[in-house]
Protein backbone atom coordinates (compact mmCIF):
# COMPACT_ATOMS: atom_id res chain seq x y z
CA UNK A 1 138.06 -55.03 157.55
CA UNK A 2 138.06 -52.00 154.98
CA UNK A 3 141.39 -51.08 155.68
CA UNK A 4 141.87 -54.26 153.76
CA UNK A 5 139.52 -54.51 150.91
CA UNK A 6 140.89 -50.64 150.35
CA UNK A 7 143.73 -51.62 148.42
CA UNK A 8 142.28 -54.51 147.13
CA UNK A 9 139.60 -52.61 145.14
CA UNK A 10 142.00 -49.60 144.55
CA UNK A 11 144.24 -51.88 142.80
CA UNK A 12 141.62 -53.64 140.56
CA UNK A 13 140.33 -49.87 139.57
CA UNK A 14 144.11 -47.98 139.35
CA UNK A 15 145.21 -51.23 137.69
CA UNK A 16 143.11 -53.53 135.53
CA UNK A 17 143.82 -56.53 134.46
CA UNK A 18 145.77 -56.77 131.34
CA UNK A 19 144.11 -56.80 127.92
CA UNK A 20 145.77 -59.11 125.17
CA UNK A 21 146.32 -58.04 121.74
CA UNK A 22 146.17 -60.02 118.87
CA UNK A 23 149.31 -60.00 116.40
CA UNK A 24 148.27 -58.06 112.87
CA UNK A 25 147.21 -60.99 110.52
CA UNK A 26 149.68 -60.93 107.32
CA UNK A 27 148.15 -59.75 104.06
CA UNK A 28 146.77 -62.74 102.48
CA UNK A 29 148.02 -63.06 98.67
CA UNK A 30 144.94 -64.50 96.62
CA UNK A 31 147.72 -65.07 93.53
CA UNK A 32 149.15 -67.68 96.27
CA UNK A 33 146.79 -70.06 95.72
CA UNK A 34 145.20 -71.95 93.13
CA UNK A 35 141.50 -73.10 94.50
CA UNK A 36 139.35 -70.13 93.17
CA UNK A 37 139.24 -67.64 91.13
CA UNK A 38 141.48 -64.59 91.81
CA UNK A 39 138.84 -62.46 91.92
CA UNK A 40 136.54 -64.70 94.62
CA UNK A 41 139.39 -64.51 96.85
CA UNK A 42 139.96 -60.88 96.82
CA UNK A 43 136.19 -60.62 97.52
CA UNK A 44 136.13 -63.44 100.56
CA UNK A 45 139.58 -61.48 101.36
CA UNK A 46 137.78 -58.31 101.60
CA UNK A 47 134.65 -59.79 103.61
CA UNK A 48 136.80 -61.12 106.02
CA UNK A 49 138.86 -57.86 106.60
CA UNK A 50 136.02 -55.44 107.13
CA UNK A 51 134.01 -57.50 109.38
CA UNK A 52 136.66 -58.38 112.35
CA UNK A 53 137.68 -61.82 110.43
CA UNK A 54 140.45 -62.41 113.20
CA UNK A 55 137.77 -62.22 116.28
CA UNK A 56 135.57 -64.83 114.68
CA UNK A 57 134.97 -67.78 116.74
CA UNK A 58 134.05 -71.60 115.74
């Protein structure tokens, strides 16, 4: 019996499973658009950068 979970739980150890990376979001142009002020964007912009904007969830 451990002759088989051996390389069972030497594999999950030596080799984890894979971790996905996200794709770099493009620099979002706040002279694009039209909505708000240029300088609301740049500060929503900012907000979302520096505090892991991509990971949020719903």
């Amino acid at each position: 019996m451990i002759s088989l979970l051996l390389p069972v739980i030497l594999l999950a150890v030596i080799k984890p499973w894979p971790v996905e990376a996200h794709p770099l979001a493009a620099e979002f142009d706040c002279t694009a658009q039209t909505s708000i002020p240029t300088d609301q964007c740049d500060a929503l912009t900012t907000i979302y950068d520096e505090t892991g904007g991509e990971d949020w969830l719903n």
